[in-house]
C-alpha atoms as a PDB file:
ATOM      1  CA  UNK A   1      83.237 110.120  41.367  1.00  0.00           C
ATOM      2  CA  UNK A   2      84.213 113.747  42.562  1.00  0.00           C
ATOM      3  CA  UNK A   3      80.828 114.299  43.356  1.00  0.00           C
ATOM      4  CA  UNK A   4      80.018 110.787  45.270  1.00  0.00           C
ATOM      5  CA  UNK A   5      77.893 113.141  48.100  1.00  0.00           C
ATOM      6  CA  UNK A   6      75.496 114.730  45.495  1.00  0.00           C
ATOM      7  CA  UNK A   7      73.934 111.062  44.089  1.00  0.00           C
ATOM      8  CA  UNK A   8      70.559 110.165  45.223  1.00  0.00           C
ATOM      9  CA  UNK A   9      70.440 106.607  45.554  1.00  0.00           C
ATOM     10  CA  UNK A  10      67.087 104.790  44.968  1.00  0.00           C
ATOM     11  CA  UNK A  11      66.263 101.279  46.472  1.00  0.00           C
ATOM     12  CA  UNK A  12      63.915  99.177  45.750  1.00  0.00           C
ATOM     13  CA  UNK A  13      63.749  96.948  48.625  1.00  0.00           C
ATOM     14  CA  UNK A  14      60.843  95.592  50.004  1.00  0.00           C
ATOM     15  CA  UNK A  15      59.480  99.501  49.605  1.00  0.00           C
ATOM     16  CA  UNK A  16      62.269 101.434  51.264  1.00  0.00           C
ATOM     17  CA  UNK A  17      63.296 104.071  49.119  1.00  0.00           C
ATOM     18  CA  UNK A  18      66.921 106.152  49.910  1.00  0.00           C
ATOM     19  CA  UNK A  19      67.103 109.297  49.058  1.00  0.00           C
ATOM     20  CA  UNK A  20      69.750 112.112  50.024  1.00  0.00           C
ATOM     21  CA  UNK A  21      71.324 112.826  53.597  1.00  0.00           C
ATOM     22  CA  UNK A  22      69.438 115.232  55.246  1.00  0.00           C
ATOM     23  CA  UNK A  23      71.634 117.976  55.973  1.00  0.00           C
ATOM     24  CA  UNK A  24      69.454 119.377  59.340  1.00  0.00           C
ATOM     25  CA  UNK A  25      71.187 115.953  60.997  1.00  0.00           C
ATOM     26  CA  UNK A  26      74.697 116.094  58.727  1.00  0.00           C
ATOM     27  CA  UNK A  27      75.644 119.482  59.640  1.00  0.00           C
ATOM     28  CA  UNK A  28      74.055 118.839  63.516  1.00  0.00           C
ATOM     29  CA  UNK A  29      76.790 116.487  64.113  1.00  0.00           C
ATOM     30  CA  UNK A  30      79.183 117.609  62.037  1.00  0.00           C
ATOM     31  CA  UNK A  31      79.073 120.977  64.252  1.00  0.00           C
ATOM     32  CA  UNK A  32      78.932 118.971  67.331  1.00  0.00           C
ATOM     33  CA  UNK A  33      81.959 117.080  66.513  1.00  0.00           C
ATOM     34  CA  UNK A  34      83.711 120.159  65.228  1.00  0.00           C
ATOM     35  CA  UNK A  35      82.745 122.070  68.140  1.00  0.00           C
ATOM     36  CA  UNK A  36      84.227 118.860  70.511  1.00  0.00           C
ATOM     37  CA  UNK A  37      87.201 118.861  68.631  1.00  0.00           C
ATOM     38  CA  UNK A  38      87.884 122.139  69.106  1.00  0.00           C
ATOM     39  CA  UNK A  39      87.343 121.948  72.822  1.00  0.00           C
ATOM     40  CA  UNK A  40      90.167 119.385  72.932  1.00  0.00           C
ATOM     41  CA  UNK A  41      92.855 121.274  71.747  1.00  0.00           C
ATOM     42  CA  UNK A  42      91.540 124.759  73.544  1.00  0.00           C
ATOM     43  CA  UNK A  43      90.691 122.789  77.003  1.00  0.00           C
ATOM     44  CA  UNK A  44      87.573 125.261  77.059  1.00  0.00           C
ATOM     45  CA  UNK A  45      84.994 122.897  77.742  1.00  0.00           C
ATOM     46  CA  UNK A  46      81.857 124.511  78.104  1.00  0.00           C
ATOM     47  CA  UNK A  47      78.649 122.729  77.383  1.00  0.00           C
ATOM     48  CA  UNK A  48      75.252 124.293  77.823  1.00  0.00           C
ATOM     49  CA  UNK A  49      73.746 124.036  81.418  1.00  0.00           C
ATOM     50  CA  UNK A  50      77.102 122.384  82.716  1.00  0.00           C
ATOM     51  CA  UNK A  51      79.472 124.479  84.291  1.00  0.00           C
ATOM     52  CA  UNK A  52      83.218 123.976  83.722  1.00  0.00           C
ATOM     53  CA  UNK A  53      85.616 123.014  86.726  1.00  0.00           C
ATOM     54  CA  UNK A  54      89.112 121.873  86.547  1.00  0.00           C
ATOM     55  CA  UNK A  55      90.687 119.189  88.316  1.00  0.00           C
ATOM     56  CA  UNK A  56      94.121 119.079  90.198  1.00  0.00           C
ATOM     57  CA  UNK A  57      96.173 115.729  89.106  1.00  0.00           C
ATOM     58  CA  UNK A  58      96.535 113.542  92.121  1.00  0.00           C
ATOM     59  CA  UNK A  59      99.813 113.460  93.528  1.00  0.00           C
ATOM     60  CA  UNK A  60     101.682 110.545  95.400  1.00  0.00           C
ATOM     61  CA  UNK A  61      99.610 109.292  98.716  1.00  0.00           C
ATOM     62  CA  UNK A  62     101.825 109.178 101.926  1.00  0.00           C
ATOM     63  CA  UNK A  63     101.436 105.730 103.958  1.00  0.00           C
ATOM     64  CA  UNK A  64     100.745 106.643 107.475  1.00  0.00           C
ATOM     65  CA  UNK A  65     100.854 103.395 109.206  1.00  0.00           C
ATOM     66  CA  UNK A  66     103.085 101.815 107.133  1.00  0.00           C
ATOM     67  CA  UNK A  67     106.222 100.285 108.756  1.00  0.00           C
ATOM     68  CA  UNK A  68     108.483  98.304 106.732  1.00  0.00           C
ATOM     69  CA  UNK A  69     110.968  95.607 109.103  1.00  0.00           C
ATOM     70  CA  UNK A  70     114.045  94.513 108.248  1.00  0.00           C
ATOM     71  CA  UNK A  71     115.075  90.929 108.885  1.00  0.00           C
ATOM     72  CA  UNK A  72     116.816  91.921 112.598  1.00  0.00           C
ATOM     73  CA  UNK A  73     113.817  93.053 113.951  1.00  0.00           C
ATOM     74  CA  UNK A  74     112.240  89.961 112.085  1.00  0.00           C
ATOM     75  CA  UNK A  75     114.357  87.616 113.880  1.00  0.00           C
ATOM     76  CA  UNK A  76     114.097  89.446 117.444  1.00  0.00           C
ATOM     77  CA  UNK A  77     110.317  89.733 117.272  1.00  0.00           C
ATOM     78  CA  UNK A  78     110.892  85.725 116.454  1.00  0.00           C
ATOM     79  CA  UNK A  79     112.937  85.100 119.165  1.00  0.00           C
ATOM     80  CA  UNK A  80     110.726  87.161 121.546  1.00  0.00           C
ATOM     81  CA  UNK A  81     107.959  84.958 120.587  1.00  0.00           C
ATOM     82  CA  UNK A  82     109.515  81.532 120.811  1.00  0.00           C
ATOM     83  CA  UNK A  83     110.944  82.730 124.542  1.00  0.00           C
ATOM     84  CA  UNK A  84     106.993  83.379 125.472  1.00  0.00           C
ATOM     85  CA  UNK A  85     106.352  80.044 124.321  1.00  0.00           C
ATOM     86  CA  UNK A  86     109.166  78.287 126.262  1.00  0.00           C
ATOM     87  CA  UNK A  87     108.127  80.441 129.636  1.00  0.00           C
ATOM     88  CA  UNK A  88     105.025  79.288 128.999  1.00  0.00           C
ATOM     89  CA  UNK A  89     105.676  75.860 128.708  1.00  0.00           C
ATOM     90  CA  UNK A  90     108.012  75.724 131.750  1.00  0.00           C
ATOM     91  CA  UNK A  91     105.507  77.139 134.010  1.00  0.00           C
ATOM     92  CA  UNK A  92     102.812  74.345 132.651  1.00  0.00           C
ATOM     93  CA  UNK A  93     105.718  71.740 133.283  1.00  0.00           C
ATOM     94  CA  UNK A  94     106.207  72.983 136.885  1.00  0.00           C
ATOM     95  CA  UNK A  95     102.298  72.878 137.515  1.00  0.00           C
ATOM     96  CA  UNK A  96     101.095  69.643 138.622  1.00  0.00           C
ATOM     97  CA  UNK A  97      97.288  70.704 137.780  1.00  0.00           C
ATOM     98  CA  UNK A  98      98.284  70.619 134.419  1.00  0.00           C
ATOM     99  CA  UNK A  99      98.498  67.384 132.174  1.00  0.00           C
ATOM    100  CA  UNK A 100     101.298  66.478 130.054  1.00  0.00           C
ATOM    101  CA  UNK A 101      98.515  66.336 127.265  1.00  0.00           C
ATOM    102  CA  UNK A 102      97.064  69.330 127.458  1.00  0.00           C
ATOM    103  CA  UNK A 103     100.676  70.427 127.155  1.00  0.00           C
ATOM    104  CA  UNK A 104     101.341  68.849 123.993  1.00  0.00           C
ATOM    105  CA  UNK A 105      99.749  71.620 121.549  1.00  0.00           C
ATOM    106  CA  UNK A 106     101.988  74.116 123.178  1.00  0.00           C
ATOM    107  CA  UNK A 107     104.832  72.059 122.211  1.00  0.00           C
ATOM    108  CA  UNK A 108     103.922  71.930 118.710  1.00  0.00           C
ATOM    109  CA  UNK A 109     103.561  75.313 118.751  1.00  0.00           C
ATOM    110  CA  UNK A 110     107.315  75.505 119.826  1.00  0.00           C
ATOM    111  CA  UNK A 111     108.262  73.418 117.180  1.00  0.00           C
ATOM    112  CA  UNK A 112     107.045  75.309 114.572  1.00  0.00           C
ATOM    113  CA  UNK A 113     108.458  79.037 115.814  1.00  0.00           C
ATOM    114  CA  UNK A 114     111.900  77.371 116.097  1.00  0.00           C
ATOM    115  CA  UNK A 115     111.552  76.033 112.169  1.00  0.00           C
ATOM    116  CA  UNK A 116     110.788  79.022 111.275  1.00  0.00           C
ATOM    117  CA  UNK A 117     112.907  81.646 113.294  1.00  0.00           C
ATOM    118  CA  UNK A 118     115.929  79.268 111.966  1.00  0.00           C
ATOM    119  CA  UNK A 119     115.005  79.970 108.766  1.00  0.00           C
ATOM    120  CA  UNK A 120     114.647  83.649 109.432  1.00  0.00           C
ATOM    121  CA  UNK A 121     118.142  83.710 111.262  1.00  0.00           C
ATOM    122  CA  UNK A 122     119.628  81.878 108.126  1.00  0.00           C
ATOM    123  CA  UNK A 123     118.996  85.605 106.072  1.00  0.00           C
ATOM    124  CA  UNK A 124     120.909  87.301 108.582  1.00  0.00           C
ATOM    125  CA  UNK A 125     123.856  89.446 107.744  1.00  0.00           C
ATOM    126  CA  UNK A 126     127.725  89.564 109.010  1.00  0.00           C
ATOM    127  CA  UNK A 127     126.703  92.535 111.080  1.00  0.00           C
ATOM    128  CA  UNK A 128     123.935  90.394 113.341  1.00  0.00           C
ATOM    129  CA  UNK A 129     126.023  87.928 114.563  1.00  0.00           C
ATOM    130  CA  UNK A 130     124.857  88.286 118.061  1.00  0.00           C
ATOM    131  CA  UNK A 131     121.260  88.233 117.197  1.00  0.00           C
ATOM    132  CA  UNK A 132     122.019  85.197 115.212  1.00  0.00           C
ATOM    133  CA  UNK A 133     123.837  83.388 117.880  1.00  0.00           C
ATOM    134  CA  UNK A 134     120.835  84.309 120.590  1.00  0.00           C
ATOM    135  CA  UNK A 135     118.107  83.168 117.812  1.00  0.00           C
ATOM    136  CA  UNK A 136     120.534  79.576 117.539  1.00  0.00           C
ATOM    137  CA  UNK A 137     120.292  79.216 121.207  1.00  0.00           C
ATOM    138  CA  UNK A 138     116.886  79.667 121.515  1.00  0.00           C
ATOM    139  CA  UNK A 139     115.784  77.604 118.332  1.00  0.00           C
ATOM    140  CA  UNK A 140     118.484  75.026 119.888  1.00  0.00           C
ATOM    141  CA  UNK A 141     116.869  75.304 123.561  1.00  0.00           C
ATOM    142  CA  UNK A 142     113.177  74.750 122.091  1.00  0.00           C
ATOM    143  CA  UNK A 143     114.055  71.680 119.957  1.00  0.00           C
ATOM    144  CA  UNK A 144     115.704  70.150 122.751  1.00  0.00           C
ATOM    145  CA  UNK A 145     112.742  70.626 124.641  1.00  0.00           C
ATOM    146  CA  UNK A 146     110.483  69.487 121.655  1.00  0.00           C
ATOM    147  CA  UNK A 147     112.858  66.130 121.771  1.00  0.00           C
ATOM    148  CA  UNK A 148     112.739  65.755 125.502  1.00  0.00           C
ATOM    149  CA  UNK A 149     109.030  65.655 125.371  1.00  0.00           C
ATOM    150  CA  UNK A 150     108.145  63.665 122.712  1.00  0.00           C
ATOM    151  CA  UNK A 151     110.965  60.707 123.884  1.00  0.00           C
ATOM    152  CA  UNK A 152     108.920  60.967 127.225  1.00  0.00           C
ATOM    153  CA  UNK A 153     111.652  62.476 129.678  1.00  0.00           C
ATOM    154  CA  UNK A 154     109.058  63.827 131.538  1.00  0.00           C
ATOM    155  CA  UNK A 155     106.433  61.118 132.355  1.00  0.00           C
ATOM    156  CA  UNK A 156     106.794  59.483 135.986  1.00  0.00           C
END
């Protein structure tokens, strides 16, 4: 069994006869893979007809438009928003061109900016207590608004 590589093995299966390794394809790969292996652990890589060309490793990618926002400017950009909205719908209230139902998706619009800038405000710190108080107002202001309108206050 020391020998296992010099035993010519002869089949007799359906005509197919198995003889030796040929040692033109053996030693072809077994001096390719040498040759690869060797190129590993030197880092010379250099194949016929392909030049060699190293490659920097890629380092960390800067954000350039990236702006991260805390929950203060959250809540004012909120705010700012649900004010729009309420100038909005007190200059359609003051116009008598425009209908009361036509109004109505504004409204709902208000609704749902004062849900969630509450929310929002609920997050904010002991240091944003004037922010939060101006947010409370406003959410306050725009679901008394929301309450006047759907009761009918304003319908003559």
């Amino acid at each position: 069994m020391t020998n296992i590589n010099q035993i010519n093995v002869t089949q007799s299966m359906g005509g197919v006869t198995a003889g030796a390794p040929k040692t033109e394809k053996t030693d072809a790969f077994k001096n390719a893979l040498t040759q690869a292996i060797g190129q590993e652990q030197t880092d010379e890589t250099e194949s016929p007809g392909m030049e060699t060309t190293k490659a920097s490793a890629l380092g960390e990618i800067a954000s350039t438009g990236l702006r991260l926002q805390d929950h203060s400017s959250i809540v004012s950009g909120k705010t700012d928003t649900l004010l729009g909205l309420l100038d909005t719908y007190s200059s359609n209230l003051e116009n008598p061109e425009v209908s009361l139902k036509s109004i109505a998706p504004i409204l709902e619009k208000i609704n749902q900016n004062a849900d969630s800038l509450l929310k929002e405000s609920t997050s904010l710190g002991p240091g944003d207590t004037k922010l939060k108080d101006i947010a409370t107002q406003t959410v306050i202001a725009a679901q008394t608004e929301y309450e006047k309108f759907q009761r009918g206050d304003y319908l003559s």
